[in-house]
N, C-alpha and C. Protein backbone atom coordinates (compact mmCIF):
# COMPACT_ATOMS: atom_id res chain seq x y z
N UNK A 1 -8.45 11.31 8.73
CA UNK A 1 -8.10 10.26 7.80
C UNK A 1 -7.72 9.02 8.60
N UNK A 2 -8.44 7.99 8.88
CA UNK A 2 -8.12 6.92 9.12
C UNK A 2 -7.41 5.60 8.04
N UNK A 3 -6.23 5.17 8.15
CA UNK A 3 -5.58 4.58 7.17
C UNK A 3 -5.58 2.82 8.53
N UNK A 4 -5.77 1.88 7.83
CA UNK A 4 -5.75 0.83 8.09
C UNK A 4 -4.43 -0.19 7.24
N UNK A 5 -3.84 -0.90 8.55
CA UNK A 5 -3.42 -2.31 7.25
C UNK A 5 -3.43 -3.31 7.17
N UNK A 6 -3.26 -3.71 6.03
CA UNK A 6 -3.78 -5.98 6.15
C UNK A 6 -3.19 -6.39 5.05
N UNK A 7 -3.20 -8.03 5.57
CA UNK A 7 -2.55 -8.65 4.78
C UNK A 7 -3.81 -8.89 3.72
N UNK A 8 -3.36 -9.23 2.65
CA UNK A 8 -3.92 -10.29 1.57
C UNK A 8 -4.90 -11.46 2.15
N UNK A 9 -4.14 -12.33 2.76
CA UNK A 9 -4.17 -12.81 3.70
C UNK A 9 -5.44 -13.71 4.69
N UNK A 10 -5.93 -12.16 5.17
CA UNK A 10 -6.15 -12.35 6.73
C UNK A 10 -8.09 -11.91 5.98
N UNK A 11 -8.95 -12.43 6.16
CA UNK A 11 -9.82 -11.92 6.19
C UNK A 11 -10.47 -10.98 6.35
N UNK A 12 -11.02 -10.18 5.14
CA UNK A 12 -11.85 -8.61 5.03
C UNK A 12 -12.46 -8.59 6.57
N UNK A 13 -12.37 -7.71 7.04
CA UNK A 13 -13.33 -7.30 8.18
C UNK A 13 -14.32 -6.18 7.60
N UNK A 14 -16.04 -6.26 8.26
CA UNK A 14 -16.79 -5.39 8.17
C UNK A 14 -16.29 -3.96 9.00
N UNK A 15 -14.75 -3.80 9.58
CA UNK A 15 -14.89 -2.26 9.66
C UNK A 15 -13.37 -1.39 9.19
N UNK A 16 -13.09 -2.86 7.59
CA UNK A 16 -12.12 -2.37 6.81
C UNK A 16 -12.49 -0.90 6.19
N UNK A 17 -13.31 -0.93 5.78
CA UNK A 17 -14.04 0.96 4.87
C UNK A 17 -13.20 0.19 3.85
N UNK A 18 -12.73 0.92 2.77
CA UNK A 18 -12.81 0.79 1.76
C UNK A 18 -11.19 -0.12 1.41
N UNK A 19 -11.25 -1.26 0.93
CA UNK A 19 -10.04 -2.25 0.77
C UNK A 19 -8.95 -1.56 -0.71
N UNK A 20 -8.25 -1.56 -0.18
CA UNK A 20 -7.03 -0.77 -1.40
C UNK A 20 -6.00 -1.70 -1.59
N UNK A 21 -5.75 -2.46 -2.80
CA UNK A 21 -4.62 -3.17 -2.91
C UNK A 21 -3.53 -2.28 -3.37
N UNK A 22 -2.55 -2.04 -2.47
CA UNK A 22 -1.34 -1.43 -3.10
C UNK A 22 -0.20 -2.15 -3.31
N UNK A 23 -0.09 -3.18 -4.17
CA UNK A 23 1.00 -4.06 -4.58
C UNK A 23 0.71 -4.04 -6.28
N UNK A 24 1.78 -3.50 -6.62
CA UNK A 24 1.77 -4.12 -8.12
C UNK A 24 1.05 -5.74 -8.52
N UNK A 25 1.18 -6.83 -8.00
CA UNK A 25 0.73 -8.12 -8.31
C UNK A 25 0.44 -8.52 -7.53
N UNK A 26 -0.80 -9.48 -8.23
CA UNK A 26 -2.26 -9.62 -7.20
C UNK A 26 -1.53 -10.69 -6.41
N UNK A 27 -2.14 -10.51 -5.13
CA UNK A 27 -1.08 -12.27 -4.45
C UNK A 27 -1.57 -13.19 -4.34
N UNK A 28 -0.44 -14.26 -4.72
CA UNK A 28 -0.61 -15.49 -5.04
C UNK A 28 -1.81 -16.52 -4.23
N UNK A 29 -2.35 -16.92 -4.71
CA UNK A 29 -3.49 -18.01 -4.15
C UNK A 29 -4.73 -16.98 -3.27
N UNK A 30 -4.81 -16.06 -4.13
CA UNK A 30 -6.09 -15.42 -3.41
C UNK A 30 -6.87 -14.60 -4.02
N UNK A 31 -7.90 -15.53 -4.26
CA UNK A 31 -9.32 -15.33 -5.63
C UNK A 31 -9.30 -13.43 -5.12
N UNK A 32 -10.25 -12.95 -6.31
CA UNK A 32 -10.24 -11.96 -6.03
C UNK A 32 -11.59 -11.39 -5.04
N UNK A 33 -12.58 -12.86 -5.19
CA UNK A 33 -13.97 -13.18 -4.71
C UNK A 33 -13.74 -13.00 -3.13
N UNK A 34 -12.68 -14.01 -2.35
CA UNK A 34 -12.38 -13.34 -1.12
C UNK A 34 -11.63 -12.43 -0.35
N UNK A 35 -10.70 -11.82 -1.45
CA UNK A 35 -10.24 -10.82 -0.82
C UNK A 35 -11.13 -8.97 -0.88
N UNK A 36 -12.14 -9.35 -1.67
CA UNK A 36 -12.95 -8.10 -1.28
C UNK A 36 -12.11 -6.68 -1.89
N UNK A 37 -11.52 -6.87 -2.59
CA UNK A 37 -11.00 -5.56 -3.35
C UNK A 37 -11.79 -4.30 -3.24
N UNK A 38 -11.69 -2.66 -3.04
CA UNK A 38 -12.62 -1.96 -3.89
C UNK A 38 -12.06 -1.47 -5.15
N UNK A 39 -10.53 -1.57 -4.95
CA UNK A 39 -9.44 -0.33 -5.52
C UNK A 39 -8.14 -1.15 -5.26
N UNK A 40 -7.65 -1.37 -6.84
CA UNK A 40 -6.09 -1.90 -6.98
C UNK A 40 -5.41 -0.77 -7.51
N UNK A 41 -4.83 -0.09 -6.48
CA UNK A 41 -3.39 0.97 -6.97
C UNK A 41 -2.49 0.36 -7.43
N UNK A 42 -2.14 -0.37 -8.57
CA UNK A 42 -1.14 -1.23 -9.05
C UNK A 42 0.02 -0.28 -8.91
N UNK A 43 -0.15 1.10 -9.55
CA UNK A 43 1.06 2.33 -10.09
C UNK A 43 1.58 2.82 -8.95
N UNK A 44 0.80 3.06 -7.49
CA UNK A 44 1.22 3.71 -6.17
C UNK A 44 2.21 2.59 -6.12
N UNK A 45 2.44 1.35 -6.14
CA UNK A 45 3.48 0.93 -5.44
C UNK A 45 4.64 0.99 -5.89
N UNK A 46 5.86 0.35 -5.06
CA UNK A 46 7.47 1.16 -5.76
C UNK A 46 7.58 0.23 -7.15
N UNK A 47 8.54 0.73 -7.53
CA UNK A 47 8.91 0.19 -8.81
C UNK A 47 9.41 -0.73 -8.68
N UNK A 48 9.32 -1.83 -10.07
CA UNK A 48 10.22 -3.14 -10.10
C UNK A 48 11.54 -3.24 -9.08
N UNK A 49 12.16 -2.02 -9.63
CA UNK A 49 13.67 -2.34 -9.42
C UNK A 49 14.17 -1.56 -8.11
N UNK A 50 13.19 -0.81 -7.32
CA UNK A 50 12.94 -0.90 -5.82
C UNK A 50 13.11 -1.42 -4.61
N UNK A 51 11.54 -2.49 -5.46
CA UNK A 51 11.16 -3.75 -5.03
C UNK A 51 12.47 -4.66 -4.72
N UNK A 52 12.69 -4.72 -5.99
CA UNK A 52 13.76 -6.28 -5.84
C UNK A 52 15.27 -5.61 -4.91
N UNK A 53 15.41 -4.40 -5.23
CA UNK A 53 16.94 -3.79 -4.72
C UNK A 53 16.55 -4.00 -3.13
N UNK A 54 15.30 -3.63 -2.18
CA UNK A 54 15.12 -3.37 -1.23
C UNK A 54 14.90 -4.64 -0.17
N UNK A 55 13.92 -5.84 -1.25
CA UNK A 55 13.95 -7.08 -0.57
C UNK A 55 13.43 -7.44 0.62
N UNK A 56 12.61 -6.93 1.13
CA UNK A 56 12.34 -6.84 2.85
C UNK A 56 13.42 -6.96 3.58
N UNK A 57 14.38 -6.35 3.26
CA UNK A 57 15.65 -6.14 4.20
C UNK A 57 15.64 -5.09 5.32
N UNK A 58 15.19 -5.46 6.58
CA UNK A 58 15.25 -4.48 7.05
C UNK A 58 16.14 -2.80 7.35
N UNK A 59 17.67 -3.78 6.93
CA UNK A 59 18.97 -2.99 6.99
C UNK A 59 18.75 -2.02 6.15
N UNK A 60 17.85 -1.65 4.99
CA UNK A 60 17.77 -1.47 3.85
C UNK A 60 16.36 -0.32 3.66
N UNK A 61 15.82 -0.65 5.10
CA UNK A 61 13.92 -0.13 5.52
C UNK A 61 14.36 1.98 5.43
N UNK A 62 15.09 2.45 5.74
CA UNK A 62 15.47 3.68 5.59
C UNK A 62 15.63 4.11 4.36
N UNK A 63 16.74 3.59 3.75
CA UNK A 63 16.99 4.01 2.22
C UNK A 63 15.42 3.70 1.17
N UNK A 64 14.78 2.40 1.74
CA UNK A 64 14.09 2.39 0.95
C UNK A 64 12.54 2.96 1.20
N UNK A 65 12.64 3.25 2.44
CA UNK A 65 11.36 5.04 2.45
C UNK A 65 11.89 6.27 1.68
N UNK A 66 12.83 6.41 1.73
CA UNK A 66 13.20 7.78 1.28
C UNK A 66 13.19 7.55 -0.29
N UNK A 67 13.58 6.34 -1.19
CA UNK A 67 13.14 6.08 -2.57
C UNK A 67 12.08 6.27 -3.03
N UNK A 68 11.02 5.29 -2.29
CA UNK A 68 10.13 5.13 -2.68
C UNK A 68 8.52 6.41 -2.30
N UNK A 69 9.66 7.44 -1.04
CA UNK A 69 8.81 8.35 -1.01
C UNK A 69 8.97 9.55 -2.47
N UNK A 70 10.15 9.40 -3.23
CA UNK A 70 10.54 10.41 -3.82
C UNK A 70 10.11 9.67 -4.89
N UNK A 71 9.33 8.42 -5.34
CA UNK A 71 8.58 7.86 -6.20
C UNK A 71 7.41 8.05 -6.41
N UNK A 72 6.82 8.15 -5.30
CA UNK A 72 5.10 8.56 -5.01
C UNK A 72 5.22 9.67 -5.13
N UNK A 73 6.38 11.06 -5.16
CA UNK A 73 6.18 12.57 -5.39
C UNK A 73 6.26 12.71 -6.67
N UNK A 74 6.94 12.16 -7.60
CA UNK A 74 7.14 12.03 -8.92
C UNK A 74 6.08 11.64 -9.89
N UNK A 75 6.16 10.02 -9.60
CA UNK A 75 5.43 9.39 -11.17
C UNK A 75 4.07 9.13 -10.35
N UNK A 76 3.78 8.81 -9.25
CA UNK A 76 2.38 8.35 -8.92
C UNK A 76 1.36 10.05 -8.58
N UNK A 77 1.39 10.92 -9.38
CA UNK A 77 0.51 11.99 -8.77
C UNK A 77 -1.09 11.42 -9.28
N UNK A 78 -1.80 11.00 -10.13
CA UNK A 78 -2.84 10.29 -10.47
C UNK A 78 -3.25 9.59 -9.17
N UNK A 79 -2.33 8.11 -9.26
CA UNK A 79 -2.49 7.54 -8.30
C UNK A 79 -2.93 8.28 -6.61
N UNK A 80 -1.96 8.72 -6.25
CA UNK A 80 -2.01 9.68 -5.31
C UNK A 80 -3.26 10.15 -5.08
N UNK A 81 -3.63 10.93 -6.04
CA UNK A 81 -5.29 11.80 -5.81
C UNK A 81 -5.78 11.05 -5.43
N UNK A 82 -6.27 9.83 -6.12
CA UNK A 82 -7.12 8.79 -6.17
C UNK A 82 -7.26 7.78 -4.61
N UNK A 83 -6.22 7.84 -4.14
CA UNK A 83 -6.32 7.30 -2.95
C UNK A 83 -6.45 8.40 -1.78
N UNK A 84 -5.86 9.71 -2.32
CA UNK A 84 -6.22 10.71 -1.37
C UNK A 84 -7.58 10.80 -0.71
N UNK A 85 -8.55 11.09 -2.40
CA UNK A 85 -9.82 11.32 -2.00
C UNK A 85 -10.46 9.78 -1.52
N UNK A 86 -10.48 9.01 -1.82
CA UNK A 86 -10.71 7.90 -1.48
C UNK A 86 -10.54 7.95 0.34
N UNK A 87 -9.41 8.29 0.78
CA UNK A 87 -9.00 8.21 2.27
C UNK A 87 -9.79 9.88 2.91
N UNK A 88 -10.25 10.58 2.38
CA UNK A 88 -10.88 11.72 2.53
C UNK A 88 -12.11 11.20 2.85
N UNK A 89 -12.98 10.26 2.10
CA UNK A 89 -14.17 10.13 2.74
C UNK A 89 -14.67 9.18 3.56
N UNK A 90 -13.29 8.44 3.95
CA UNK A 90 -13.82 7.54 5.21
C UNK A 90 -12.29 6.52 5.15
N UNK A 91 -12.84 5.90 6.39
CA UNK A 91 -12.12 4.73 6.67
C UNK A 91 -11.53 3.80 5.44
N UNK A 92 -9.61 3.82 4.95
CA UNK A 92 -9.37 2.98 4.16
C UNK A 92 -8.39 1.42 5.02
N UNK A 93 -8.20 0.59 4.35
CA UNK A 93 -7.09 -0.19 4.84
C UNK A 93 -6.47 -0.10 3.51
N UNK A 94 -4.79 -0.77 3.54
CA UNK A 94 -4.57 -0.74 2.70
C UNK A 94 -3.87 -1.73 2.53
N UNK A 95 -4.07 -3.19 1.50
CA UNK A 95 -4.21 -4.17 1.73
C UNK A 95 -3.31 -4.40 0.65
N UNK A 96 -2.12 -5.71 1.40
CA UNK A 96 -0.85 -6.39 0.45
C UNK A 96 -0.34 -7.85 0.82
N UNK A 97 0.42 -8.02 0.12
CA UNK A 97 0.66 -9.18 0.09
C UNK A 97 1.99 -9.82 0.94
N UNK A 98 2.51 -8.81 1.13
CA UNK A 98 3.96 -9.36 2.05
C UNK A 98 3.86 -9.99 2.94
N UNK A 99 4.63 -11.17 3.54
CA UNK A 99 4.87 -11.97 4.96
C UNK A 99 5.24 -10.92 5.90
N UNK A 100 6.12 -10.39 5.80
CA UNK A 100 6.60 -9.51 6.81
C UNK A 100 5.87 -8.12 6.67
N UNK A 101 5.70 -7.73 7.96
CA UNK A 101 3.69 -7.03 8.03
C UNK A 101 4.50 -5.99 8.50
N UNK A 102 5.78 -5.56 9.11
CA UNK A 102 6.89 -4.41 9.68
C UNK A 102 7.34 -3.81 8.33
N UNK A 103 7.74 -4.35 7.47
CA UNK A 103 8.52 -3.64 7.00
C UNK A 103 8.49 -4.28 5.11
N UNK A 104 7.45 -3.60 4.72
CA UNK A 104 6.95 -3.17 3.15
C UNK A 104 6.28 -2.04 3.33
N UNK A 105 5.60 -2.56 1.35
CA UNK A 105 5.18 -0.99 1.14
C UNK A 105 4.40 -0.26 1.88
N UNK A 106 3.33 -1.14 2.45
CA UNK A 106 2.09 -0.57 2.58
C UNK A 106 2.13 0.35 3.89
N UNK A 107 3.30 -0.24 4.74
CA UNK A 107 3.65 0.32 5.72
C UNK A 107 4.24 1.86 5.41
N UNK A 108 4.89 1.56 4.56
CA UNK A 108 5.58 3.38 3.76
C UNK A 108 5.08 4.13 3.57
N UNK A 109 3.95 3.78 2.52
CA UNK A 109 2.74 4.11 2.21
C UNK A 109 1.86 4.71 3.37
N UNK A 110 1.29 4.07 4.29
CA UNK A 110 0.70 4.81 5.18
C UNK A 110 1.51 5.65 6.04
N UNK A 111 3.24 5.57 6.68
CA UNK A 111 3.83 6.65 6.77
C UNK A 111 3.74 7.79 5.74
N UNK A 112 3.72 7.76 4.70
CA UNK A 112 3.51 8.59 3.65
C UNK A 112 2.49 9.56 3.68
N UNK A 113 1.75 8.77 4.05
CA UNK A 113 0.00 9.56 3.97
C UNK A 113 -0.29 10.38 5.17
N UNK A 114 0.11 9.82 5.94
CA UNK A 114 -0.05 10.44 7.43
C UNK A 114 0.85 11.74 7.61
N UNK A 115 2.18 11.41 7.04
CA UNK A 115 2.96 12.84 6.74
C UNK A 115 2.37 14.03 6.20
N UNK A 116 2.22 13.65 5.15
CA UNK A 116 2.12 14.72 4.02
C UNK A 116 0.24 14.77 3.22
N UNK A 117 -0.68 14.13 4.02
CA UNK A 117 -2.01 14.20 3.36
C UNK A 117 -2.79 14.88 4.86
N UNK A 118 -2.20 14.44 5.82
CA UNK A 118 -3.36 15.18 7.00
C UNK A 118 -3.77 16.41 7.08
């Protein structure tokens, strides 16, 4: 399972494999024409009130893996499959919108996957 990550951002590369937006909301100022979408997991990402409690605070980067992992075991099992098999047949990135590229979801997220999907 190769898991990739990127910003919103930064331009699709030809050896992204398959582009996964995992942010609840699409980010700001970026058509959907160039960011090359295949797959918006809107539901994989943490919840509203997560989100806002956690803040890209780094002080905060612990408590809020262990939330948001016991979020993705819960309410995202759909979701979950869906990116499972998706990351089963090749190369994914998994593509968001945050400034800070250390410490969000997508980063959790692929700790996540690498744990518990290999």
């Amino acid at each position: 399972m190769q898991i990739w990550l990127k910003r919103a951002y930064d331009p699709p590369g030809s050896q992204d494999g398959t582009r996964i937006l995992v942010d609840r909301l699409w980010p700001r100022g970026v058509s959907k024409q160039k960011a090359k979408i295949d797959l918006w997991l809107k539901e994989i990402a943490p919840s509203d009130s997560l989100r806002k409690w956690f803040n890209h605070d780094p002080d905060k980067w612990e408590g809020f893996k262990e939330k948001y992992y016991r979020e993705l075991t819960s309410d995202q099992n759909e979701q979950m499959a869906k990116l499972k098999s998706t990351a089963e047949k090749g190369r994914v990135t998994l593509v968001f919108g945050a400034k800070d590229e250390r410490f969000n979801n997508a980063v959790a997220l692929k700790e996540y996957l690498e744990e518990n999907l290999s």
